[in-house]
Protein backbone atom coordinates (compact mmCIF):
# COMPACT_ATOMS: atom_id res chain seq x y z
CA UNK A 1 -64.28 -45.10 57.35
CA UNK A 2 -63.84 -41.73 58.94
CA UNK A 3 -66.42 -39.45 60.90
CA UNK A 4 -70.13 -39.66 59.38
CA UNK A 5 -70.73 -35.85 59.33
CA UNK A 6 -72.22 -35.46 55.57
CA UNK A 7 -75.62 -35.16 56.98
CA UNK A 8 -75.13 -31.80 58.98
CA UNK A 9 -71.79 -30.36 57.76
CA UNK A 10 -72.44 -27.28 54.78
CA UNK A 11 -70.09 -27.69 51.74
CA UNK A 12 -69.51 -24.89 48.91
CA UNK A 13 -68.60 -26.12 45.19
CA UNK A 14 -66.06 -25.28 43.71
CA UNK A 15 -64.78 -24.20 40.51
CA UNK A 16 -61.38 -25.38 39.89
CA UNK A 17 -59.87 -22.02 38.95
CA UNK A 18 -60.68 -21.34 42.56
CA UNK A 19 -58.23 -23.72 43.51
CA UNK A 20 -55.01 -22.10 41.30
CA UNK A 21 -52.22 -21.80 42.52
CA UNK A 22 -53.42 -22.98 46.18
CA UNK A 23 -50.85 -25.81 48.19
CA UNK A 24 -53.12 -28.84 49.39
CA UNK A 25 -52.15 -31.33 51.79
CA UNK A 26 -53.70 -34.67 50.55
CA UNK A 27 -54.64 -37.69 52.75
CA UNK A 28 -52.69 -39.69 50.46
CA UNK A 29 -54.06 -43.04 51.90
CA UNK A 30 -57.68 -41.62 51.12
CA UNK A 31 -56.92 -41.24 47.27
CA UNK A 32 -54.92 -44.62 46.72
CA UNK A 33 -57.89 -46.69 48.54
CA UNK A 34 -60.10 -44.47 45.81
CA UNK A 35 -58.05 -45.83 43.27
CA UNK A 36 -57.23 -49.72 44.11
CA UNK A 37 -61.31 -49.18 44.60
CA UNK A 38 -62.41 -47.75 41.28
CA UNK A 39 -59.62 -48.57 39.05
CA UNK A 40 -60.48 -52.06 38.28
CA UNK A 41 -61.51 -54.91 35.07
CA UNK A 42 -64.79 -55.64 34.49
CA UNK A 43 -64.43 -58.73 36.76
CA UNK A 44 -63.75 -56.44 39.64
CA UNK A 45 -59.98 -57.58 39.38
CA UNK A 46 -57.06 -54.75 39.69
CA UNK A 47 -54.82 -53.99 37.12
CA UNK A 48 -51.44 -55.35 37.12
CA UNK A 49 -48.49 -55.54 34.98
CA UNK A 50 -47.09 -58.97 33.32
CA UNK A 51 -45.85 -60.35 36.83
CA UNK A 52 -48.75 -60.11 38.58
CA UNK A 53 -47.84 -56.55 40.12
CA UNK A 54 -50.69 -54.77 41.33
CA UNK A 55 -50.39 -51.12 39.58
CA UNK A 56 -53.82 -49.68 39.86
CA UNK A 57 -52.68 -47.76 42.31
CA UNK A 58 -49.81 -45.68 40.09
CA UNK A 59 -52.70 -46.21 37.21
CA UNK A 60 -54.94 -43.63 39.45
CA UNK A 61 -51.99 -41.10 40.81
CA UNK A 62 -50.01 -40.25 37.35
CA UNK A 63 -52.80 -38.70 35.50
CA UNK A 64 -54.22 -37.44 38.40
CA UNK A 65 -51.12 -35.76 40.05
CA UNK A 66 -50.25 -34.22 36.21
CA UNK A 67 -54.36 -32.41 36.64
CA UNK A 68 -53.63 -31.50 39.64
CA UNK A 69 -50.34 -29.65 38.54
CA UNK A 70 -52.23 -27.87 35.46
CA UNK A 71 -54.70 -26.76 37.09
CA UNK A 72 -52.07 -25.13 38.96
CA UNK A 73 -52.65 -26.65 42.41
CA UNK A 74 -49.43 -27.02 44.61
CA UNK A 75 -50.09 -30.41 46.25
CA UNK A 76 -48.20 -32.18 49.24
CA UNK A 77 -48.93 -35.93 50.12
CA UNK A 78 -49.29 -36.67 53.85
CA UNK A 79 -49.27 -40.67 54.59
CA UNK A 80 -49.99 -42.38 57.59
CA UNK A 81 -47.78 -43.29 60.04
CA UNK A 82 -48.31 -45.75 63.13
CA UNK A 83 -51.90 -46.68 63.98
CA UNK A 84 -53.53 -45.30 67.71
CA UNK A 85 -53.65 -48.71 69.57
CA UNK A 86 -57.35 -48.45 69.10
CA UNK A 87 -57.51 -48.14 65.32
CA UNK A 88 -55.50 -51.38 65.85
CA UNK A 89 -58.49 -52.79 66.88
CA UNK A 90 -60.27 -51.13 64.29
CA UNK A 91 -57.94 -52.48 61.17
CA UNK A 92 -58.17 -56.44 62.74
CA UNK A 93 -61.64 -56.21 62.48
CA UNK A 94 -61.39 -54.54 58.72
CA UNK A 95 -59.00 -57.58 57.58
CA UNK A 96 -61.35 -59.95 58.63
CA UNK A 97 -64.33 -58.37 56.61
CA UNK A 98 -61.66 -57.94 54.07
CA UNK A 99 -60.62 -62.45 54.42
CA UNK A 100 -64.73 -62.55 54.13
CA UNK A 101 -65.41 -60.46 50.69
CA UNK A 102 -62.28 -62.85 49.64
CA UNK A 103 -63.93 -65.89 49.80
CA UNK A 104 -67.04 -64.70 48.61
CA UNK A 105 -64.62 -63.12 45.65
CA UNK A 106 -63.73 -66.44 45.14
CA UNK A 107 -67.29 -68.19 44.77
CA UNK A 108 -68.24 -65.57 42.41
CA UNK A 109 -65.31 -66.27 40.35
CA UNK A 110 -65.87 -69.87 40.55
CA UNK A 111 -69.49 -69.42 39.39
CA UNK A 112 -68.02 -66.57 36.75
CA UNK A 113 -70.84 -64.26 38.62
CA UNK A 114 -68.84 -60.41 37.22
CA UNK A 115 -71.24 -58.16 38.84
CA UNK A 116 -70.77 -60.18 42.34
CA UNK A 117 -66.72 -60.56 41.64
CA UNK A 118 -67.01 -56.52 41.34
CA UNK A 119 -68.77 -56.10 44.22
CA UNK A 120 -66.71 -58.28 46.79
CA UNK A 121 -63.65 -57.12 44.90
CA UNK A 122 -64.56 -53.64 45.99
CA UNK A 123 -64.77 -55.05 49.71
CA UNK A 124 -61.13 -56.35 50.29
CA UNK A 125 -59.27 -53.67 49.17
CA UNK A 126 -55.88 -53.64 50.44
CA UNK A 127 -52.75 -51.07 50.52
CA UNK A 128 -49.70 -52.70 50.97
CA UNK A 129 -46.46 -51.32 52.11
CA UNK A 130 -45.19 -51.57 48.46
CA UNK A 131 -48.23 -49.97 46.71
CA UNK A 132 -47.16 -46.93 49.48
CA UNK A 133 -43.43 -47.27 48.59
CA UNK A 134 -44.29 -46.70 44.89
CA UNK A 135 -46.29 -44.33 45.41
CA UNK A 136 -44.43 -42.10 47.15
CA UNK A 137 -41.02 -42.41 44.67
CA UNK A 138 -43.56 -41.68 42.07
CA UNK A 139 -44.67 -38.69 43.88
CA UNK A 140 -40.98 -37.52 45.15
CA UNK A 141 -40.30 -38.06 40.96
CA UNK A 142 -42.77 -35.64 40.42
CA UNK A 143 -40.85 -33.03 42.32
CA UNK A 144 -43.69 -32.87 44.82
CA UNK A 145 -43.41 -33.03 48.67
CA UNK A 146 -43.90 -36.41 50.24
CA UNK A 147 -44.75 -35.83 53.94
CA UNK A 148 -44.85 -38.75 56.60
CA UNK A 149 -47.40 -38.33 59.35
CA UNK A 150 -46.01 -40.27 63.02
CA UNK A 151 -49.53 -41.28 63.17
CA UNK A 152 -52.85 -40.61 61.16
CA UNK A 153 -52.38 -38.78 57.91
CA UNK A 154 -55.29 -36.17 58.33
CA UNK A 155 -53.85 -34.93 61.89
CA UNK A 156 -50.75 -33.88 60.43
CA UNK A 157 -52.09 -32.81 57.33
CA UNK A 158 -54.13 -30.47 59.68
CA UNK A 159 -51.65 -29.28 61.55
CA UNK A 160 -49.65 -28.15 57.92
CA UNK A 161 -52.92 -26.23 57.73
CA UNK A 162 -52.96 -24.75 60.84
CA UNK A 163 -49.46 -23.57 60.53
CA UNK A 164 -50.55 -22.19 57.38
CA UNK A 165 -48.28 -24.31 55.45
CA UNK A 166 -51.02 -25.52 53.06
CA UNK A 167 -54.52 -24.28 52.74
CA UNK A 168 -56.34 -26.75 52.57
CA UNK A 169 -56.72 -30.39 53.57
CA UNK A 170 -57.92 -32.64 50.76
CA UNK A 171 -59.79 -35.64 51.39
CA UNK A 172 -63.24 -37.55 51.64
CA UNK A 173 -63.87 -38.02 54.85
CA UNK A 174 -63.96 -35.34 58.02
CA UNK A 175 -61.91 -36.27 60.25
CA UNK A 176 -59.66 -33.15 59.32
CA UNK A 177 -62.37 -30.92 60.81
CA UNK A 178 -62.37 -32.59 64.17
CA UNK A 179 -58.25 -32.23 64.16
CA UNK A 180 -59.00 -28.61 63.31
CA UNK A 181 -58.22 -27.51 59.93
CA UNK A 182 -59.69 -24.68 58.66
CA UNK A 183 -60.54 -25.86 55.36
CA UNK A 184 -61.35 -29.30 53.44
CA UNK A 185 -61.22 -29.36 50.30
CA UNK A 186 -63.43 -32.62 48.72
CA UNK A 187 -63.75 -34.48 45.00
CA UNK A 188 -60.12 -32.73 44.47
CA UNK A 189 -58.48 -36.31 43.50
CA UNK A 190 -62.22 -38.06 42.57
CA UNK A 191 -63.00 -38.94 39.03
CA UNK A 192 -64.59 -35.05 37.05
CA UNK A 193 -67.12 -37.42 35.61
CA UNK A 194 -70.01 -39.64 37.63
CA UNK A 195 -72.00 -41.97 35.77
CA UNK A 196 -75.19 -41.91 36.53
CA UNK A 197 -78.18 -44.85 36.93
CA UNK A 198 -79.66 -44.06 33.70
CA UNK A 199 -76.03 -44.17 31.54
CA UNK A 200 -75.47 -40.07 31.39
CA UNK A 201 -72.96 -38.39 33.02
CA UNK A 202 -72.28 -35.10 35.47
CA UNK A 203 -69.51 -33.06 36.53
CA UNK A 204 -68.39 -33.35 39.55
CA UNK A 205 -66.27 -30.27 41.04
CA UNK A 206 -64.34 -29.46 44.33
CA UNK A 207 -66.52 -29.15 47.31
CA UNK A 208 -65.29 -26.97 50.14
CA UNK A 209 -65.74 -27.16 53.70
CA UNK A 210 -64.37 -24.02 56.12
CA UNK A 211 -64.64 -25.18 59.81
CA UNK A 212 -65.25 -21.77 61.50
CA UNK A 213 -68.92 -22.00 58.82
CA UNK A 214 -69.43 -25.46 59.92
CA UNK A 215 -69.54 -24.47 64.00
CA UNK A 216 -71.27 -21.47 63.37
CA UNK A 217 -74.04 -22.92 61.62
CA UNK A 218 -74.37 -26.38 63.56
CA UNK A 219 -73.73 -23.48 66.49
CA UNK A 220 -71.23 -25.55 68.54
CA UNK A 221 -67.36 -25.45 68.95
CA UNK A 222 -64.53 -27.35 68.77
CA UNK A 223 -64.51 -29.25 71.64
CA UNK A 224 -68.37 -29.95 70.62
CA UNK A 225 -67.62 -31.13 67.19
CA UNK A 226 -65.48 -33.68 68.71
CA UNK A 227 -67.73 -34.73 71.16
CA UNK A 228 -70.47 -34.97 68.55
CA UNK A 229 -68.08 -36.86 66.00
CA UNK A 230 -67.12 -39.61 68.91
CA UNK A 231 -70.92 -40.19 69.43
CA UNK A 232 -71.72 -41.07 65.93
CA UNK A 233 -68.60 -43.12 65.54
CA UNK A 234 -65.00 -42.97 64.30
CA UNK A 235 -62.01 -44.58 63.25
CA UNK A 236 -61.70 -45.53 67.17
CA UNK A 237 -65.36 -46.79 68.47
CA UNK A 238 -66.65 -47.05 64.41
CA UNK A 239 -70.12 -48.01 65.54
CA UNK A 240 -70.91 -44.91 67.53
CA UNK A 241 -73.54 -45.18 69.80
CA UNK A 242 -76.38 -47.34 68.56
CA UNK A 243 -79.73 -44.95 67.71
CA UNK A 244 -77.47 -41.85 67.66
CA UNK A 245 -77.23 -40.51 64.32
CA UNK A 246 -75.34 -36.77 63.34
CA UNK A 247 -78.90 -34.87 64.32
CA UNK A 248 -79.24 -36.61 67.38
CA UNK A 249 -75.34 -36.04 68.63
CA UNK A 250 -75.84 -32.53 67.40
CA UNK A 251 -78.89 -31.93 70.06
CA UNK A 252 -76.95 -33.78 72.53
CA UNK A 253 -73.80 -31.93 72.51
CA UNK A 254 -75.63 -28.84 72.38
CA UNK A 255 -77.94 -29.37 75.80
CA UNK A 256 -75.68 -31.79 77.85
CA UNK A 257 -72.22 -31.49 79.04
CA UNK A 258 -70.31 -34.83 78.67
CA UNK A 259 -70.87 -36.56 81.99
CA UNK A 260 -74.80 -36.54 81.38
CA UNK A 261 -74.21 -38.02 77.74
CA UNK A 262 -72.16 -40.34 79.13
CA UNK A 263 -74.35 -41.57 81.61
CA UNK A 264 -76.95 -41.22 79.16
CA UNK A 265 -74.91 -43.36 76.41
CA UNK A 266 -74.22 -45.88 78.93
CA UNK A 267 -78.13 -46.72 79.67
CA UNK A 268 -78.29 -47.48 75.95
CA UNK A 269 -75.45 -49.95 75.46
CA UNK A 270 -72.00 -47.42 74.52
CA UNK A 271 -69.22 -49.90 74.46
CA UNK A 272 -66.53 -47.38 75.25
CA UNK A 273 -65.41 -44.45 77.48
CA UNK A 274 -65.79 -41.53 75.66
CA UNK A 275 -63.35 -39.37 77.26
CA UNK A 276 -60.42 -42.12 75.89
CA UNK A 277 -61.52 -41.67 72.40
CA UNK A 278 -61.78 -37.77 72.57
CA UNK A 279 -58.49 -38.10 74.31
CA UNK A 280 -57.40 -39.98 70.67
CA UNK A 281 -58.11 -37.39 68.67
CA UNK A 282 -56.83 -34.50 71.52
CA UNK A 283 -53.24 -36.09 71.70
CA UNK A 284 -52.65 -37.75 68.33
CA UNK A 285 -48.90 -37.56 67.45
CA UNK A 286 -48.31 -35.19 64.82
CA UNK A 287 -44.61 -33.62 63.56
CA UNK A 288 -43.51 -30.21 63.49
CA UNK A 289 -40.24 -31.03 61.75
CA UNK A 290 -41.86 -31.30 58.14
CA UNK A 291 -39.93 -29.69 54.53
CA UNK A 292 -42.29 -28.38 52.48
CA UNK A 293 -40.44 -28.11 48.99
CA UNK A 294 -41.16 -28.32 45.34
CA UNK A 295 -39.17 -29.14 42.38
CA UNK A 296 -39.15 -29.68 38.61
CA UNK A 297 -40.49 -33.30 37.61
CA UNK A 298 -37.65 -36.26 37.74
CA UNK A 299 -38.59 -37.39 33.63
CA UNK A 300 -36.03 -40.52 34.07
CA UNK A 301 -37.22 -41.53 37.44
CA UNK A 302 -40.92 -41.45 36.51
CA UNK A 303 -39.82 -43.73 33.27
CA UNK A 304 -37.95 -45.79 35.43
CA UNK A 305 -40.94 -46.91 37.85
CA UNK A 306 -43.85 -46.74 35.55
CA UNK A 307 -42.03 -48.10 32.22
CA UNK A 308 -38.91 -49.84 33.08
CA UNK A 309 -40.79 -51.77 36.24
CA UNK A 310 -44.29 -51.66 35.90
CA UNK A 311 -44.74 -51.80 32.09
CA UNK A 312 -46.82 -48.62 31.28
CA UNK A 313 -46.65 -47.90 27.52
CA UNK A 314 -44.28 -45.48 26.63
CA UNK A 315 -46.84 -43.07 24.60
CA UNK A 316 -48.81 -43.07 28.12
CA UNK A 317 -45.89 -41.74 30.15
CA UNK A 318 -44.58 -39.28 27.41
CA UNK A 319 -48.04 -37.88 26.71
CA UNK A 320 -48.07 -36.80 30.59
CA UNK A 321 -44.29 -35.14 29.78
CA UNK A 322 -45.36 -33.38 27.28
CA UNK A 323 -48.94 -32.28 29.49
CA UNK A 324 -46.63 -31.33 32.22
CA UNK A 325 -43.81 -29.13 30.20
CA UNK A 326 -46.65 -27.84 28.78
CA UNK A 327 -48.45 -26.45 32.15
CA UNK A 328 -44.38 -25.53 33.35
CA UNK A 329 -44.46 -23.24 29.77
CA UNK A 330 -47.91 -21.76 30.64
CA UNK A 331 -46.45 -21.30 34.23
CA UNK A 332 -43.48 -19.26 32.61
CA UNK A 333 -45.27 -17.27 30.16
CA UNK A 334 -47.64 -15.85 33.03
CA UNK A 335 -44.83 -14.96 35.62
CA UNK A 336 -43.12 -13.16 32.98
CA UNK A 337 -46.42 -11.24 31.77
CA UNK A 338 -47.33 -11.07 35.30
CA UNK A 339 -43.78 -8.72 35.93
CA UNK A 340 -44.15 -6.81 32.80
């Protein structure tokens, strides 16, 4: 879900040259969700290979990961680690929206109802420990780093930013801001291409989000975006505080110090102590002891799990090779012109 901050937080587009040669840490749980989402038949069913395998998932991350790599972006997946006890919470009460959109997946399919079978389909998304295991030898065959996070992805992505290991943090939602990163980079892994209601299309490009612009114009800090971001609901209380939307917080946080909103939040029904979620978000585990290394793309491996087990097609897989030695050439060519 992530912190609903759209409404008040300035972005900057992009254009993807902008991004060259720049190493993003990617909430890696973020993009495959995006994929298992998007990447789907007509009947809302994922993609899977002849023995039932779910590969939507690798579908989504090959070509994207080779774009990624010509546009010359350096990118390092960060993947979640062990949930706060309270996202527990948060995740039992997912699975059983997730059991419902089942069953009404079901009755659709019963009743051969497509545009209802896409639409529940959409709604029990689920990313299992082997879609993440593939994933990330997929990734590690790409040469790339593969970086796992104790806890939520997005902290230690942030911290890799704040150490100034990576630039930027790619992903969706905003929760990166409120862990402190300076930048967030959104779109980077999305589709280039939206369809539109009336059949046309538009681009869509990177959006960027610095957090020192962001508290300057909402003309808060930190502490205050966290504040804010706990009022209109997270990961950790996801309905906020009923009647309390981003604009609302915003004129809280900025007139009342956090025992008056609390009392405040109280009189109107809050169903949790706000200092234990900020306190989430203030201690959330994150590692220092992270490699940060990239290498030239495994050609055997990738065969291996995309043709060997999962049944790609061979001129697939060996188109991306040949996209990939070509960007490596490119690379080559401008080093050498670069020390001329």
């Amino acid at each position: 879900m992530g912190v609903k901050l759209a409404e008040i937080i300035p972005r900057k587009e992009l254009q993807w040259e902008e991004l060259k040669a720049k190493t993003i840490a990617i909430d890696t749980p973020n993009v495959l969700y995006q994929f298992l989402s998007s990447i789907r038949k007509p009947d809302g069913t994922l993609l899977t290979d002849s023995k039932g395998n779910v590969t939507s998932h690798l579908v989504g991350l090959f070509p994207r990961t080779i774009r990624l790599m010509e546009y010359g972006i350096r990118p390092v997946f960060v993947f979640d680690g062990k949930p706060p006890l309270l996202k527990k919470q948060e995740i039992e009460r997912r699975r059983g929206l997730k059991e419902k959109a089942s069953e009404k997946f079901k009755i659709a399919k019963e009743e051969g109802n497509e545009e209802e079978m896409l639409k529940y389909s959409r709604q029990s998304v689920k990313l299992t420990k082997e879609m993440i295991k593939e994933a990330q030898e997929l990734i590690s065959a790409f040469g790339l780093p593969v970086i796992q996070a104790p806890s939520e992805a997005e902290a230690q992505a942030s911290l890799i930013c704040r150490n100034a290991d990576a630039w930027a943090v790619a992903s969706q939602d905003y929760d990166a801001l409120v862990y402190g990163t300076p930048k967030v980079i959104q779109n980077l892994t999305l589709a280039e291409k939206r369809k539109l209601p009336n059949g046309s299309y538009v681009k869509v490009y990177p959006a960027m989000i610095e957090l020192k612009q962001a508290l300057d114009s909402l003309n808060i800090n930190q502490e205050q975006l966290l504040l804010l971001s706990v009022l209109v609901g997270t990961d950790f209380n996801p309905r906020g505080v009923k009647g309390i939307g981003p604009k609302k917080a915003l004129k809280l946080v900025m007139e009342k110090s956090i025992p008056e909103i609390e009392k405040e939040i109280k009189k109107i029904g809050a169903d949790f102590d706000l200092n234990e979620i900020m306190d989430v978000f203030r201690n959330m585990p994150v590692s220092k002891d992270y490699k940060i290394e990239f290498n030239d793309f495994d050609e055997e491996k990738i065969r291996k799990i995309l043709i060997d087990k999962r049944q790609f097609s061979v001129e697939r897989v060996e188109s991306g090779f040949e996209q990939l030695k070509k960007q490596k050439e490119e690379k080559k060519q401008t080093s050498l012109f670069s020390f001329k």
